[in-house]
Protein backbone atom coordinates (compact mmCIF):
# COMPACT_ATOMS: atom_id res chain seq x y z
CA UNK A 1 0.00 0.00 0.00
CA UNK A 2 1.39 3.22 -0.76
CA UNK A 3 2.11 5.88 1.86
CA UNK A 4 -0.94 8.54 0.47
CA UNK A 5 -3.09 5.51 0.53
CA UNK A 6 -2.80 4.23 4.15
CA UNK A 7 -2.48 7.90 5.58
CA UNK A 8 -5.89 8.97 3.13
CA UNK A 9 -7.59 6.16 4.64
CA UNK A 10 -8.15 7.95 7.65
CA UNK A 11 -9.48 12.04 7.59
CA UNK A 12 -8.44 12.32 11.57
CA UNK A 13 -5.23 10.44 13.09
CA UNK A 14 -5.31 10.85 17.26
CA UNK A 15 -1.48 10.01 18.51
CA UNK A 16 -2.25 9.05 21.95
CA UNK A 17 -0.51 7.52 24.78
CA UNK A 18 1.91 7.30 28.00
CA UNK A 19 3.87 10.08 28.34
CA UNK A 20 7.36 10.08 27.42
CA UNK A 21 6.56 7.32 24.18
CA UNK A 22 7.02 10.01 21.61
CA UNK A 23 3.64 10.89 20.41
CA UNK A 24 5.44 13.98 19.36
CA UNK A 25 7.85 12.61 16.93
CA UNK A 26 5.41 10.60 15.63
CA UNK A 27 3.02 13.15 15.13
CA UNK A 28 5.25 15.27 13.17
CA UNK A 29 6.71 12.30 11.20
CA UNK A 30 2.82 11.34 10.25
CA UNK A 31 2.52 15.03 9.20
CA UNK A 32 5.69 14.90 7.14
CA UNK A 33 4.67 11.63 5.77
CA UNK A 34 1.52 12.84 4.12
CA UNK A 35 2.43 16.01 3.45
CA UNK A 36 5.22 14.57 1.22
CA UNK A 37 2.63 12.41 -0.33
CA UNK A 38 0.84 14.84 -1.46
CA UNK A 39 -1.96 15.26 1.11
CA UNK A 40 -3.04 18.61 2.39
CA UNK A 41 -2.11 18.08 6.00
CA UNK A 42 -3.24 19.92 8.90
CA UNK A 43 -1.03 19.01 12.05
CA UNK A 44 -3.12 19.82 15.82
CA UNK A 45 -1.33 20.10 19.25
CA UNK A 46 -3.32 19.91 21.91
CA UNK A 47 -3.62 22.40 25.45
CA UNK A 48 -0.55 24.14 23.98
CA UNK A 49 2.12 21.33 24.53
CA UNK A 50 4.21 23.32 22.33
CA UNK A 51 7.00 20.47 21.65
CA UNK A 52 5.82 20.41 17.77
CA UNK A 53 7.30 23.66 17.49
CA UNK A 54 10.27 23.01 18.17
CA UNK A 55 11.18 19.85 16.21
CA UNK A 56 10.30 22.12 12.72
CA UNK A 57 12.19 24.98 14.47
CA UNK A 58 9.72 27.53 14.70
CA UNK A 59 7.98 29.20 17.63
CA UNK A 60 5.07 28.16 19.05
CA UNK A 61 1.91 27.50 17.25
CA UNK A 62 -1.01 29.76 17.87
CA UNK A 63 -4.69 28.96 17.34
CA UNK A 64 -4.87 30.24 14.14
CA UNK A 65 -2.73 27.95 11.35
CA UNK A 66 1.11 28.20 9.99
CA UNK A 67 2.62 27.19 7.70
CA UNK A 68 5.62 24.67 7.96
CA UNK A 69 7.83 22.92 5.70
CA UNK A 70 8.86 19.76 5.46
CA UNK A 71 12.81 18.53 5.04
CA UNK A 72 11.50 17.43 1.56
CA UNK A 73 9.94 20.85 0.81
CA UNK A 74 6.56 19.54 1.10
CA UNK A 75 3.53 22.25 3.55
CA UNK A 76 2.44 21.28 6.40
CA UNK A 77 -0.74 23.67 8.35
CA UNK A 78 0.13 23.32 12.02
CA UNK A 79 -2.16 25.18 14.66
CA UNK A 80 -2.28 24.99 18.61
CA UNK A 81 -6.15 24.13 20.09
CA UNK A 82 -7.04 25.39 23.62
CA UNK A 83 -10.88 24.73 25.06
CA UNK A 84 -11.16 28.44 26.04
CA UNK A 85 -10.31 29.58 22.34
CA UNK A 86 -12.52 26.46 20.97
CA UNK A 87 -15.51 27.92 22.73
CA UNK A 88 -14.73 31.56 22.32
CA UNK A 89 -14.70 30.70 18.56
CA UNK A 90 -17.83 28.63 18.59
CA UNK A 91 -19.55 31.50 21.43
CA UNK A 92 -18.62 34.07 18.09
CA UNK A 93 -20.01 32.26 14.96
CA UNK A 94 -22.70 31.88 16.88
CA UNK A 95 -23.40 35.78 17.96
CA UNK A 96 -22.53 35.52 21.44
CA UNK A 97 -19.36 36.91 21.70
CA UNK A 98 -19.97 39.37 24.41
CA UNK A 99 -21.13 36.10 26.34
CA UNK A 100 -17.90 34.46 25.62
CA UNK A 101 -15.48 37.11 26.73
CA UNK A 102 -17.41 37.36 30.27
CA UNK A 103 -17.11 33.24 30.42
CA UNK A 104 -13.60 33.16 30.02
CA UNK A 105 -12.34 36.51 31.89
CA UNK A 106 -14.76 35.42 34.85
CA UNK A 107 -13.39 32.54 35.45
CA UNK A 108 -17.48 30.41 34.71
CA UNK A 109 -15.69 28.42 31.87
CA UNK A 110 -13.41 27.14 35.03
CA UNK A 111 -16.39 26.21 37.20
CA UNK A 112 -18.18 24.67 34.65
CA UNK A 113 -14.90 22.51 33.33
CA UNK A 114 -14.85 21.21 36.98
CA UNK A 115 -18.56 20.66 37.93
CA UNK A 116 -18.31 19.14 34.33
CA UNK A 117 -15.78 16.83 34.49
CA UNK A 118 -14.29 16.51 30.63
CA UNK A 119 -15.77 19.50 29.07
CA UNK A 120 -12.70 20.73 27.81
CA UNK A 121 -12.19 17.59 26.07
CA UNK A 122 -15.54 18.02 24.95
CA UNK A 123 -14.41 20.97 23.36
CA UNK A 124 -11.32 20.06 22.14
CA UNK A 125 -12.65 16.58 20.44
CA UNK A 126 -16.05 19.01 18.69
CA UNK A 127 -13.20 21.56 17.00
CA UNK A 128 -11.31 18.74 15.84
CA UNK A 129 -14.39 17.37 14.09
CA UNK A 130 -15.18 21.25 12.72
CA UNK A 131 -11.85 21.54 11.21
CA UNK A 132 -12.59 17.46 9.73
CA UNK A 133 -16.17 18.82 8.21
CA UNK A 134 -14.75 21.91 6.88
CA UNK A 135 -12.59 19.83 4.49
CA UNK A 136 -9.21 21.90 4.12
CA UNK A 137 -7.02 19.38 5.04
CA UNK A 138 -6.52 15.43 3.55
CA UNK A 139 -5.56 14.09 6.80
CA UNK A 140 -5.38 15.89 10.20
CA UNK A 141 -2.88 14.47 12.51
CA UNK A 142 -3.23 15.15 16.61
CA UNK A 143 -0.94 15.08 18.77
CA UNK A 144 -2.41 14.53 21.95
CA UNK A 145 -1.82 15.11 25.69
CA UNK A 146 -0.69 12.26 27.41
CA UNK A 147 -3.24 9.57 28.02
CA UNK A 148 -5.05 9.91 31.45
CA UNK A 149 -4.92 13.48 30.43
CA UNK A 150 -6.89 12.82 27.37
């Protein structure tokens, strides 16, 4: 099977697991992967874990997407996710932005994450499936927080 064929199959790849296993480097290798094959490739990092960054030598990835290149010259969009920006984004498009701003500088998206237990993954999991619908990207490969924390 050839490499824009198995990574294709799949619209959303989730690298989970232990800490310390390199989900990381296997993100980014993924991303590189099918980028190099041809896919459009979107690569996620999750709760700003910022170690993507660093192995394409750039800074930090924000919400909003980069652009990154590949050792074979091939683009790769990279973007961080946070739950706070995830709902402030979703509060927006949907005309409650003043709503949003009070939830976050409050502290209520807080309370609610922890009288809610998982919300922020809620959050997290629902943009993920956004970007997926929206169809800009091939594959989307996420590199995710360590498991127990995901």
């Amino acid at each position: 099977m050839l490499p824009a064929e198995f990574l294709g199959s799949s619209k959303v790849i989730i690298v989970a697991g232990k800490g310390g296993v390199g989900k990381t480097v296997v993100s980014a290798a993924l991303a590189s992967a099918a980028a190099d094959a041809g896919l459009r490739t979107l690569l996620v990092e999750i709760e700003g874990r910022a170690g993507l960054a660093s192995l394409f030598g750039v800074e930090p990835f924000a919400y909003d997407e980069v652009e990154l290149t590949t050792a074979a010259g091939s683009t790769i969009h990279a973007r961080a996710l946070t739950a706070n920006e995830a709902l402030l984004e979703y509060l927006d498009d949907h005309g409650l932005r003043r709503v949003s701003r009070r939830l976050i500088h409050t502290g209520a998206l807080d309370v609610v994450a922890t009288t809610a237990p998982g919300i922020r993954d809620i959050l997290l999991l629902a943009k993920i499936k956004q970007l997926e619908h929206e169809g800009n990207a091939d594959l989307i490969v996420v590199d995710a927080p360590a498991a127990g924390h995901a």
